[in-house]
Protein backbone atom coordinates (compact mmCIF):
# COMPACT_ATOMS: atom_id res chain seq x y z
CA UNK A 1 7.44 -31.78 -132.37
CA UNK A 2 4.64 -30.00 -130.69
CA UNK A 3 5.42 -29.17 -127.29
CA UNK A 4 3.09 -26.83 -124.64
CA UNK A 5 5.54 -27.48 -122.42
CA UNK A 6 2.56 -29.08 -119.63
CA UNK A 7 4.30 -32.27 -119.63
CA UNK A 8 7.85 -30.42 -118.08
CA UNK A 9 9.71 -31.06 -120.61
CA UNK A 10 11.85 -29.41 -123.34
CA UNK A 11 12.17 -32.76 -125.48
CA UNK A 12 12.54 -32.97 -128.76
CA UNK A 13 12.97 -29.73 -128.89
CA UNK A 14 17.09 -29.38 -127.97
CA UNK A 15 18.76 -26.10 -125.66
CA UNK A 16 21.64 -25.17 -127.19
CA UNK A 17 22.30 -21.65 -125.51
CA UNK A 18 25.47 -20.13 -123.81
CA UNK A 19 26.14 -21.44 -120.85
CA UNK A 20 25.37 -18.13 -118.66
CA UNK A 21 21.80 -19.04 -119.49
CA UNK A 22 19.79 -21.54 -120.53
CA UNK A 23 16.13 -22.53 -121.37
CA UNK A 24 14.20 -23.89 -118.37
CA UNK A 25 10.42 -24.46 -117.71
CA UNK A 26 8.60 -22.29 -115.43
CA UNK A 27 5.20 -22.99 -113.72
CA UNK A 28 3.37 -19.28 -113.33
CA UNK A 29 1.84 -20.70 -109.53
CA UNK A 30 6.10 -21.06 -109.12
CA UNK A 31 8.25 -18.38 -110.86
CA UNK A 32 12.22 -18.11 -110.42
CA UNK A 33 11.77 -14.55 -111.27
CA UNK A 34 8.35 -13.82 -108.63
CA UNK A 35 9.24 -9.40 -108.66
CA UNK A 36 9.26 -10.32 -112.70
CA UNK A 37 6.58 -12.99 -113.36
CA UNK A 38 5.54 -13.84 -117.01
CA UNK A 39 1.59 -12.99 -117.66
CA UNK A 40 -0.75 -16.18 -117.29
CA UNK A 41 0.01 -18.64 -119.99
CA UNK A 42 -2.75 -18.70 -123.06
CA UNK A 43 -3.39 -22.33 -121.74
CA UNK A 44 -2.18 -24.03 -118.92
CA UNK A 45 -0.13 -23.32 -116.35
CA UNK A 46 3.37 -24.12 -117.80
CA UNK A 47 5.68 -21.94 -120.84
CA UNK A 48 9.93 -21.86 -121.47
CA UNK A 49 11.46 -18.73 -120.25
CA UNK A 50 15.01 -17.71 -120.61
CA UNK A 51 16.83 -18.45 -117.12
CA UNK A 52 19.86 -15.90 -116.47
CA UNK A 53 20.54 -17.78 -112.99
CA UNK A 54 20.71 -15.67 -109.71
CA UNK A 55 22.98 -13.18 -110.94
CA UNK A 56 21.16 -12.10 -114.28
CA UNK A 57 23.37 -13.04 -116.51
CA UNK A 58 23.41 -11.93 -120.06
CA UNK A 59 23.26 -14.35 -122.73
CA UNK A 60 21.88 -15.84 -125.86
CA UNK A 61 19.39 -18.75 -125.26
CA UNK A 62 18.92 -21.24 -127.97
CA UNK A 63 16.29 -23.78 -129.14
CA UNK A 64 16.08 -25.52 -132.08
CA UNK A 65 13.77 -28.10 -133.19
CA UNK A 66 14.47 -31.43 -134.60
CA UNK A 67 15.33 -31.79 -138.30
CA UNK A 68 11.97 -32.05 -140.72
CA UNK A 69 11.17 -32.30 -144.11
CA UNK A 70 8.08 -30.67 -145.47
CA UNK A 71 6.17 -29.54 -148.50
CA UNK A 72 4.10 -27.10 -146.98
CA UNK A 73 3.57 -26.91 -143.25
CA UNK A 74 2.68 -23.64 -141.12
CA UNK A 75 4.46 -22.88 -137.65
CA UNK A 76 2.89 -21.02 -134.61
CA UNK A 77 4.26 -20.08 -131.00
CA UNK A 78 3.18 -17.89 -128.53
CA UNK A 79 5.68 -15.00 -126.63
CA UNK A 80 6.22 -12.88 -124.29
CA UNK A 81 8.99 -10.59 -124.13
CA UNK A 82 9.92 -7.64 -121.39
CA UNK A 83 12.84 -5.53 -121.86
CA UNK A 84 13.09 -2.31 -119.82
CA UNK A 85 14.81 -0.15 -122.01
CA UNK A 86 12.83 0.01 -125.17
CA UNK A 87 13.85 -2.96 -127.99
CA UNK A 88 16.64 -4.02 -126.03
CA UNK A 89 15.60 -7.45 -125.61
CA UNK A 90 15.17 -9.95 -128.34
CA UNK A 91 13.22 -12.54 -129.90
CA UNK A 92 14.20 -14.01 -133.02
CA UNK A 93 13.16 -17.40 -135.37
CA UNK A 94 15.14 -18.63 -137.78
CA UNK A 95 14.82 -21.29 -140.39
CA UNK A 96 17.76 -23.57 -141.13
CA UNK A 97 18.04 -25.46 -144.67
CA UNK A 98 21.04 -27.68 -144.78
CA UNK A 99 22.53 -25.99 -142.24
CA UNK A 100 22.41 -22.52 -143.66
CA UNK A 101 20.19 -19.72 -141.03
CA UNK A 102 17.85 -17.16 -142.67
CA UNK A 103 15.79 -14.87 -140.64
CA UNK A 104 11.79 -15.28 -140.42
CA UNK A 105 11.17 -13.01 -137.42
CA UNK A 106 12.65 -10.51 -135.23
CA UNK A 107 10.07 -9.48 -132.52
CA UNK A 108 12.34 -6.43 -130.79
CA UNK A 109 9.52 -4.38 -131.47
CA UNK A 110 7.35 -5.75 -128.81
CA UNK A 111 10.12 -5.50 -126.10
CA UNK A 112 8.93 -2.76 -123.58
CA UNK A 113 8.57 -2.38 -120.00
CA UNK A 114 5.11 -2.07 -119.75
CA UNK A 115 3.97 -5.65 -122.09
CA UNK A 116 2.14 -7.69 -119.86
CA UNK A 117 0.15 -9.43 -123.24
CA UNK A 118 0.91 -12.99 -124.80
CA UNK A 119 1.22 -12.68 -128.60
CA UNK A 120 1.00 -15.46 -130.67
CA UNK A 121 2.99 -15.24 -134.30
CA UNK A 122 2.73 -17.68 -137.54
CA UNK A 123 4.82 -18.96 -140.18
CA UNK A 124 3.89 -20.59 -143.14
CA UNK A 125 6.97 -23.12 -144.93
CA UNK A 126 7.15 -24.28 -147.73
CA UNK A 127 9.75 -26.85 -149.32
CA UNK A 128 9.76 -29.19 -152.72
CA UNK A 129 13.59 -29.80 -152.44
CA UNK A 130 13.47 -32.28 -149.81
CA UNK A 131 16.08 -30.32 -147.72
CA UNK A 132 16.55 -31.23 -144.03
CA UNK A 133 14.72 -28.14 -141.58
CA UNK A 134 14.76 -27.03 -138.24
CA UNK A 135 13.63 -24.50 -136.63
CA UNK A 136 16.00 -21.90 -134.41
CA UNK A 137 15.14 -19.50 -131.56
CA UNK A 138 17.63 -16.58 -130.85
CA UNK A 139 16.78 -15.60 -127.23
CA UNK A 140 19.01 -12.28 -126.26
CA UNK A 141 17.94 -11.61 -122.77
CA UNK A 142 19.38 -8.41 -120.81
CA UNK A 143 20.53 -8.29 -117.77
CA UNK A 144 17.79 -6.16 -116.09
CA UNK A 145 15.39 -7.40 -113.30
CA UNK A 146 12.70 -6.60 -115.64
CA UNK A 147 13.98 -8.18 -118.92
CA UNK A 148 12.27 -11.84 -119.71
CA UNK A 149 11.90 -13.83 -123.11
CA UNK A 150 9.18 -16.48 -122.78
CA UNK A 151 7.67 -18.52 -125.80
CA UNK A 152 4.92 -21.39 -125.65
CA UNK A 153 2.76 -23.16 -127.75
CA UNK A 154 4.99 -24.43 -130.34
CA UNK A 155 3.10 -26.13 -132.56
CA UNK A 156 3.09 -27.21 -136.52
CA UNK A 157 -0.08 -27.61 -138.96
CA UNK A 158 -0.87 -28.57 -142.37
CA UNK A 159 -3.21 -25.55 -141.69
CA UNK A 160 -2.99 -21.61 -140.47
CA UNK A 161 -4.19 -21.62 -137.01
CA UNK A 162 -4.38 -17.74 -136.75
CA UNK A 163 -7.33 -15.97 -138.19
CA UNK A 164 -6.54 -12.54 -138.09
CA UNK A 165 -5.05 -12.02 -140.89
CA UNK A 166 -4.66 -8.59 -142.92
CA UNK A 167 -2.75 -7.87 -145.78
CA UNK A 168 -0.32 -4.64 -145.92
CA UNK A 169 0.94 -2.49 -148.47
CA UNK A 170 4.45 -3.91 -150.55
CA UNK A 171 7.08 -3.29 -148.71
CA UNK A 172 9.76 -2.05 -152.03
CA UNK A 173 12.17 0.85 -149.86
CA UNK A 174 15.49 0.17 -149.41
CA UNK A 175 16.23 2.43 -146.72
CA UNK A 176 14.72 0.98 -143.99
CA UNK A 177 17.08 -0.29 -140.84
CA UNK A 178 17.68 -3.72 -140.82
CA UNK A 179 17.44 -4.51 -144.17
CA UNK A 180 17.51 -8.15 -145.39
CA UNK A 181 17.91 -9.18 -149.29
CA UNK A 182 17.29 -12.22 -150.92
CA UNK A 183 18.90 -14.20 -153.69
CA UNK A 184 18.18 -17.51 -155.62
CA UNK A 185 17.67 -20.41 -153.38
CA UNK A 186 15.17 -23.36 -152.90
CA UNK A 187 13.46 -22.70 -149.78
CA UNK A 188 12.79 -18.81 -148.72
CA UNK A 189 10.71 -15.69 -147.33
CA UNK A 190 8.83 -13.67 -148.87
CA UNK A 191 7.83 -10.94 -146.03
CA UNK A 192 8.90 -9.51 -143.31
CA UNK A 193 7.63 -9.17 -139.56
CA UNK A 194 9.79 -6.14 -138.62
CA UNK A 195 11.40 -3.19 -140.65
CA UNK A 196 13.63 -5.32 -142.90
CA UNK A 197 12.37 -4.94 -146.48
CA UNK A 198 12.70 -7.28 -149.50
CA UNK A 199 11.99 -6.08 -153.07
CA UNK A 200 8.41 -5.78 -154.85
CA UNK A 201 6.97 -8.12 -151.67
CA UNK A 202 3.76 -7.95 -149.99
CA UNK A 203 3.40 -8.79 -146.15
CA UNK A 204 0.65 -10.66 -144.70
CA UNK A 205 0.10 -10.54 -140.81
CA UNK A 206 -1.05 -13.32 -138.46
CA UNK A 207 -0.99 -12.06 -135.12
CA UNK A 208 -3.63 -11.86 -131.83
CA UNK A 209 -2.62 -10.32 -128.66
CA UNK A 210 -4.27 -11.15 -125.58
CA UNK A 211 -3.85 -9.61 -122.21
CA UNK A 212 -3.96 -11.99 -119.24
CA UNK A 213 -2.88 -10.31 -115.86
CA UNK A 214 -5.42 -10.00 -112.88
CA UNK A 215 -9.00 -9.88 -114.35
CA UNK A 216 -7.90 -8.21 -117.90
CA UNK A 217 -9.50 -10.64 -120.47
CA UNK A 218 -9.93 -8.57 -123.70
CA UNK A 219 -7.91 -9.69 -126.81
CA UNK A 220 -7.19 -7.29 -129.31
CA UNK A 221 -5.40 -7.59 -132.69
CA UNK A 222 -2.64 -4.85 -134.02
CA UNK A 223 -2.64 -4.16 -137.41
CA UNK A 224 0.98 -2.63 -139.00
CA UNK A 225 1.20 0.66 -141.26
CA UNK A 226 4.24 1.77 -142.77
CA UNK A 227 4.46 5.03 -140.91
CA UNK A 228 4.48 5.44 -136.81
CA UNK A 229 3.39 2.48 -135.86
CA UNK A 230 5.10 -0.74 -134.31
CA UNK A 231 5.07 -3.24 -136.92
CA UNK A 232 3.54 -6.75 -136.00
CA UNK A 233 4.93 -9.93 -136.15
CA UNK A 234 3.61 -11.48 -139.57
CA UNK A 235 2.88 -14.94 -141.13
CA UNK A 236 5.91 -15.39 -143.30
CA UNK A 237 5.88 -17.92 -146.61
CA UNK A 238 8.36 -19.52 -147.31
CA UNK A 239 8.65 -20.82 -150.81
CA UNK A 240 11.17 -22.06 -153.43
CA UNK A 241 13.33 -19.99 -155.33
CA UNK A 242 13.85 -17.21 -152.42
CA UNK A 243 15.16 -18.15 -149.36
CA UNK A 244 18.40 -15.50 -148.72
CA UNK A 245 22.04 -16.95 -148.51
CA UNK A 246 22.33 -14.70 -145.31
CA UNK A 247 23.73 -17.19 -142.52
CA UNK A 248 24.31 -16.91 -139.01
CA UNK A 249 25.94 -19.30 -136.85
CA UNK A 250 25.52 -23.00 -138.01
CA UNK A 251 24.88 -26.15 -135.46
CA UNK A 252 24.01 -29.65 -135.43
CA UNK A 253 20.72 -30.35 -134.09
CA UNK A 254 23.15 -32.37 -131.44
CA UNK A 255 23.46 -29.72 -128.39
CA UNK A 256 26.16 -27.41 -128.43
CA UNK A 257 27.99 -29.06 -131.55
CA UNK A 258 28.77 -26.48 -134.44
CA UNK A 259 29.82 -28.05 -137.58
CA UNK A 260 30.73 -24.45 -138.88
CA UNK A 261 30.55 -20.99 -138.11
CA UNK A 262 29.33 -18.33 -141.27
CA UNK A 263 29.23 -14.34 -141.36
CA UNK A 264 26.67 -13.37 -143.55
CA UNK A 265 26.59 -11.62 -147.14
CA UNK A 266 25.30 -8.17 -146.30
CA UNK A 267 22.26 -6.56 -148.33
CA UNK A 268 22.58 -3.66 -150.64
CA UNK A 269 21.09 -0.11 -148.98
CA UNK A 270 22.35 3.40 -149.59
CA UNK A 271 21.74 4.76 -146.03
CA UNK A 272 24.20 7.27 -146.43
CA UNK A 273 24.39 10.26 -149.00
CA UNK A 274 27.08 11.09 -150.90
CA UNK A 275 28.48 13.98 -153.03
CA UNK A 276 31.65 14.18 -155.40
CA UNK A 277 33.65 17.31 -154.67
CA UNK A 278 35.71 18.89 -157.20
CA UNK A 279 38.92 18.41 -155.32
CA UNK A 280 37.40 14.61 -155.79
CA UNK A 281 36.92 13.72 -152.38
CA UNK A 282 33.71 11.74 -151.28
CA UNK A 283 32.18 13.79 -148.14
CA UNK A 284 30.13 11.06 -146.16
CA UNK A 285 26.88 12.79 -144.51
CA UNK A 286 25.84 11.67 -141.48
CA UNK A 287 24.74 12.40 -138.27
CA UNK A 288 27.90 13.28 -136.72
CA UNK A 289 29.68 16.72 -135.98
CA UNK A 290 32.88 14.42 -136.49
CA UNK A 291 32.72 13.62 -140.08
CA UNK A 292 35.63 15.10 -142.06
CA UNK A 293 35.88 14.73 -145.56
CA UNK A 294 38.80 12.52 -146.98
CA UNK A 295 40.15 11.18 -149.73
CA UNK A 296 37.80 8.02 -150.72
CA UNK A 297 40.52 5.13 -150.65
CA UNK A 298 41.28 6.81 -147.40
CA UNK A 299 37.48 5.89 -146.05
CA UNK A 300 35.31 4.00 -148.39
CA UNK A 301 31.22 4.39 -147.84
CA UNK A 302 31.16 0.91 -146.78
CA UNK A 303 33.75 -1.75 -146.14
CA UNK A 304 33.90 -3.79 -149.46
CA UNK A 305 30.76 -2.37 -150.77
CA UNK A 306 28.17 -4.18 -148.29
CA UNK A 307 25.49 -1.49 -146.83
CA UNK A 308 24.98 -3.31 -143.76
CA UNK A 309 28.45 -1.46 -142.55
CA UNK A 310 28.85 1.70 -143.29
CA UNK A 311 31.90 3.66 -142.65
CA UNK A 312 32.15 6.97 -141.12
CA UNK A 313 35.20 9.20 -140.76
CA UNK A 314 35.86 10.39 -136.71
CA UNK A 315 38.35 12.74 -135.92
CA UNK A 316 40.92 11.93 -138.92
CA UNK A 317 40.03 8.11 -138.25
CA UNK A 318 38.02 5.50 -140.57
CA UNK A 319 35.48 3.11 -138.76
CA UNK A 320 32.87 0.73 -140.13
CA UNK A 321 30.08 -0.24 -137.99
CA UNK A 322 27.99 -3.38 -138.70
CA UNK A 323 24.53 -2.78 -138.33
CA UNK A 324 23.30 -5.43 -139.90
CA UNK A 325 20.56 -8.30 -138.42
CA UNK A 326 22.92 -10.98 -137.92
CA UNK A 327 24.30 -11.56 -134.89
CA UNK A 328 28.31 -12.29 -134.69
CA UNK A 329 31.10 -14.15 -132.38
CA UNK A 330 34.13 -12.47 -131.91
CA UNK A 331 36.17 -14.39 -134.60
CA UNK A 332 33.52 -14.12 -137.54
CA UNK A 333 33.32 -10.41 -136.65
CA UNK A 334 37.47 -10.48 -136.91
CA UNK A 335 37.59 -12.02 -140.27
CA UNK A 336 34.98 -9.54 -141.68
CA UNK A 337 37.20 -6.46 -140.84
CA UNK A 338 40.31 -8.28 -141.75
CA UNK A 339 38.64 -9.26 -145.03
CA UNK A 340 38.32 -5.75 -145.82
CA UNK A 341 41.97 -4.67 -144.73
CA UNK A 342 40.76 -3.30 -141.52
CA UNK A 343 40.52 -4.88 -137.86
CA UNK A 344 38.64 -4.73 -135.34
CA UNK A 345 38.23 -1.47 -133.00
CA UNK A 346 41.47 -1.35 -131.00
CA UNK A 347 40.85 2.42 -128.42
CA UNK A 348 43.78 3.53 -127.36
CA UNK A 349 43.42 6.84 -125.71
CA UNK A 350 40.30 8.55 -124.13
CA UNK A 351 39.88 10.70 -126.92
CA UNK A 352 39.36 8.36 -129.11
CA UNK A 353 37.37 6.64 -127.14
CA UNK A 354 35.06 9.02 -125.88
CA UNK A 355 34.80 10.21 -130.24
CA UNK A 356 33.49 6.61 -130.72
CA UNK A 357 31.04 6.58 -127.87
CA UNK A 358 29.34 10.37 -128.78
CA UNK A 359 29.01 8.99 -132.46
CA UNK A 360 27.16 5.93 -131.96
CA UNK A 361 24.68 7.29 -129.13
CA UNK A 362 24.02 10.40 -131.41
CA UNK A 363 24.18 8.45 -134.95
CA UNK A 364 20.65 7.58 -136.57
CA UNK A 365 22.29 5.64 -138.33
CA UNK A 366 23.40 3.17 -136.00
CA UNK A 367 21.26 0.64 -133.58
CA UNK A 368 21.31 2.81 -130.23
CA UNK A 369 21.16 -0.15 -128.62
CA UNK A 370 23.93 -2.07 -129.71
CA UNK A 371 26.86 -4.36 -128.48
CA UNK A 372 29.55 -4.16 -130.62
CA UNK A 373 32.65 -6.44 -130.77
CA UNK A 374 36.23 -4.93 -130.05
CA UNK A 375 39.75 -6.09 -130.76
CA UNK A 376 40.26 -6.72 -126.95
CA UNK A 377 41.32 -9.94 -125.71
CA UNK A 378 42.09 -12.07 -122.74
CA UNK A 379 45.44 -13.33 -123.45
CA UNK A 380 46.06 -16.85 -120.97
CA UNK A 381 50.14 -16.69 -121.35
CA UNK A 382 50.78 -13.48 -121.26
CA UNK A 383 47.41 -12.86 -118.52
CA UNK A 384 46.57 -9.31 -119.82
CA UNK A 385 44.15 -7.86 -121.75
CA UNK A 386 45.55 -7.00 -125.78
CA UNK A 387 44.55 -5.74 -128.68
CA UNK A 388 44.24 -8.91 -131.06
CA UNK A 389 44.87 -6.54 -133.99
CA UNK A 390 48.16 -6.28 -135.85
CA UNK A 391 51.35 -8.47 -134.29
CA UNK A 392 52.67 -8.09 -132.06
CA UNK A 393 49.46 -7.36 -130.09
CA UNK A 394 49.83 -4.75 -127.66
CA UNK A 395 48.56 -4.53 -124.12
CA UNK A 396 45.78 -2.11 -123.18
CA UNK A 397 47.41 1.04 -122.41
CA UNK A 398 43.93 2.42 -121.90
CA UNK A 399 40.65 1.13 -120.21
CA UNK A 400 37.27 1.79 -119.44
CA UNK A 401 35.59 -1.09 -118.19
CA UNK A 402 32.07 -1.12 -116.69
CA UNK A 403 31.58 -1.61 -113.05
CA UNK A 404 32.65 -5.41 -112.00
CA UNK A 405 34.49 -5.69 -115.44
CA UNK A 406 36.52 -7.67 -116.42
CA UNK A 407 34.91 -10.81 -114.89
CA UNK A 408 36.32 -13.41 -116.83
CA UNK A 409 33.76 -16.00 -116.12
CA UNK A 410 33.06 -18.68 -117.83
CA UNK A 411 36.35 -18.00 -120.18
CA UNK A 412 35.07 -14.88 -120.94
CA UNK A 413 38.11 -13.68 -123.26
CA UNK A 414 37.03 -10.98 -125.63
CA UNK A 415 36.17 -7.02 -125.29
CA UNK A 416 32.42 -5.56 -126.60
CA UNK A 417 31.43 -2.21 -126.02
CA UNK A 418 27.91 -1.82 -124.38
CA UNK A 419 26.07 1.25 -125.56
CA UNK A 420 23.14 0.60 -124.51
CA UNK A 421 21.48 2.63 -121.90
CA UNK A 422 21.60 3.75 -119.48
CA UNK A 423 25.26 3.10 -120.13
CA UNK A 424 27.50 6.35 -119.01
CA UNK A 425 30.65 6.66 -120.28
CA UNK A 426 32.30 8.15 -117.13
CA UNK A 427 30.91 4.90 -115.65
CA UNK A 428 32.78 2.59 -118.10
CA UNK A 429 31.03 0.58 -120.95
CA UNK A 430 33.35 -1.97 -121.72
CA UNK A 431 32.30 -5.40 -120.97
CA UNK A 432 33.80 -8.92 -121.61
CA UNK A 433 31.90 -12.02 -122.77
CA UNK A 434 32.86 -15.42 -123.79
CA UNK A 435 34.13 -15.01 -127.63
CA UNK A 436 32.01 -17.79 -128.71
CA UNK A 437 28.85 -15.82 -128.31
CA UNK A 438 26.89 -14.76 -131.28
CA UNK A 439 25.05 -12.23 -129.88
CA UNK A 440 26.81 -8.79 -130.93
CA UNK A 441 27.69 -6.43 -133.75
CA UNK A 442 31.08 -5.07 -134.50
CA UNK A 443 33.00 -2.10 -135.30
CA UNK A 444 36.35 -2.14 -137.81
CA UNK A 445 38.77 0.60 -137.68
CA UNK A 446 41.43 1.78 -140.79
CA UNK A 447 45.19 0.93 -140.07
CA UNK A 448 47.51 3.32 -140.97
């Protein structure tokens, strides 16, 4: 299953992205991209970079690796990743047991404009159950001329290949964003690479960066601290007994054939305070010069009690925003709101929706950078777009689509809001993406 990628080939490693982009070999003397080329290789000439085709299209690339069985085996790649607003682009490995997804590494953190170094990043598995494995990368690739994912190297050994290796302190908070928990399984992690903390654990970094532009030959080595400081990625083991239950979207290791698609169980985080009133109202504190106080059955802290979305009261509104890990398609987002009584965001009038778009770009509390899922669909009979909340759906009486939106390529049927910069809302931000994709968040909004 190792693969340097010299030999031009993906094989046995599968693509099973989107089809708005796709995996695809490039040669560094030969770049698709030549106003955005990838830093030389750390050997050869050859690594896999995300291809958006000639128009930049966004997307999420997918690899996964054949199935494998292992006691104890360690993992290492090497990446590049460009984004040029700050953390926007994405990078993520996941480890699928049975055909459940749990997170080992989310490398946002190293998404800048200015990276022109190679990292390379290690994970240590370990198994006794027997269980069928593979391995998953989540490429989400903007839509920027500067944005690139590239990985290389892929390779598995019976021994850690990485010698830089420091301890760091426990990581115990439960406050930090993106916040992963685990329960009882047979095959899990036990660390994290970036902020997403699991209880009474200690984190163990593996990870070299080497710069290799022009005549720039020095390799350095980052160490992570638990205050101002981007964390590294970090050499993950994975052992019985505490792999989380958290899923994602669930595929063969056939290309492009799901046998299911799960929405995760959310961890347990308090990042909101609360205080009980004497009139016995709960008064949600947050960022926002929108919050009202209400009754608490009229907005509860968060839908059905999971921390990964809280809910915040806007105008005399309820919303819950997911700001969880995971990444969702349209119809797992759907049945998450509609599991908690709610739907998705249906915006109606330009009040509301300019209240929604000042929250989230001033709200700590939310991912700045986000894409979240909307109630807006494409609907083929009726060929308008609706609001796919309560029946009868209604038509959009109100828009603000970005520029060129709606496309409807490639059967692209449902409604996300970008609010990502440098997203203006005078501009539009409401984009439209095939509602298979699993690369968003999602907001839910009260019905009266």
């Amino acid at each position: 299953m190792d693969n340097n990628f010299e030999n031009g080939m993906v094989k046995p490693w599968i693509d099973q992205s989107d089809p708005a982009v796709k995996w695809k070999i490039e040669n560094r003397n030969s770049p698709w991209e030549p106003e955005n080329k990838a830093p030389l290789p750390l050997s050869g000439s050859n690594c896999l970079r995300v291809d958006r085709g000639t128009s930049l299209a966004f997307g999420v690339a997918i690899l996964r690796s054949p199935v494998f069985n292992t006691t104890n085996t360690f993992f290492s790649f090497s990446f590049w990743i460009r984004s040029k607003w700050p953390q926007f682009t994405n990078l993520e490995l996941y480890l699928d047991k049975n055909g459940n997804e749990g997170l080992l590494l989310s490398l946002y953190e190293y998404s800048d404009v200015n990276n022109r170094d190679w990292r390379r990043s290690e994970v240590e598995i370990t198994d006794d159950t027997n269980s069928n494995l593979t391995l998953v990368f989540y490429a989400y690739c903007g839509t920027a001329a500067e944005d690139a994912v590239t990985i290389d190297d892929l390779y598995f050994s019976t021994d850690a290949i990485l010698t830089t290796v420091r301890p760091t302190a426990s990581t115990t908070s439960s406050t930090k964003p993106n916040t992963l928990t685990s329960s009882s399984s047979s095959t899990n992690s036990t660390s994290s690479t970036i902020p997403i903390t699991t209880s009474s654990t200690t984190t163990t970094n593996a990870i070299s960066s080497i710069t290799t532009d022009g005549e720039m030959t020095s390799e350095t080595t980052d160490e992570m601290t638990e205050t101002n400081q981007t964390p590294e990625p970090t050499r993950r083991t994975l052992t019985p007994s505490t792999v989380p239950e958290t899923t994602r979207r669930t595929l063969t290791p056939t290309p492009g054939e799901i046998i299911t698609t799960t929405y995760p169980t959310f961890p347990v985080t308090d990042p909101i305070s609360t205080e009980e009133s004497s009139s016995g109202t709960t008064e949600l504190t947050t960022d926002s010069t929108l919050t009202t106080t209400l009754p608490e059955e009229k907005c509860p802290e968060f839908l059905q009690a999971n921390s990964s979305v809280p809910c915040h009261t806007i105008g005399t509104q309820c919303y819950c925003f997911y700001n969880g890990s995971s990444q969702l398609d349209w119809t797992s987002a759907d049945q998450i709101c509609r599991d908690g009584s709610m739907t998705l965001l249906t915006i109606e009038t330009l009040e509301e929706d300019q209240s929604i778009f000042d929250y989230v770009i001033s709200s700590s509390k939310l991912v700045p950078n986000g894409l979240y899922w909307t109630a807006g669909k494409y609907s083929q009979d009726n060929d308008e777009w609706e609001w796919a909340s309560n029946e009868p759906f209604e038509p959009f009486s109100y828009e603000n689509w970005g520029v060129g939106e709606p496309s409807n390529a490639t059967d692209e049927y449902c409604a996300y809001a970008n609010f990502s910069p440098p997203q203006n809302f005078s501009a539009g931000y409401w984009y439209d993406d095939r509602c298979a994709t699993p690369g968003f968040k999602f907001i839910c909004e009260q019905n009266d």
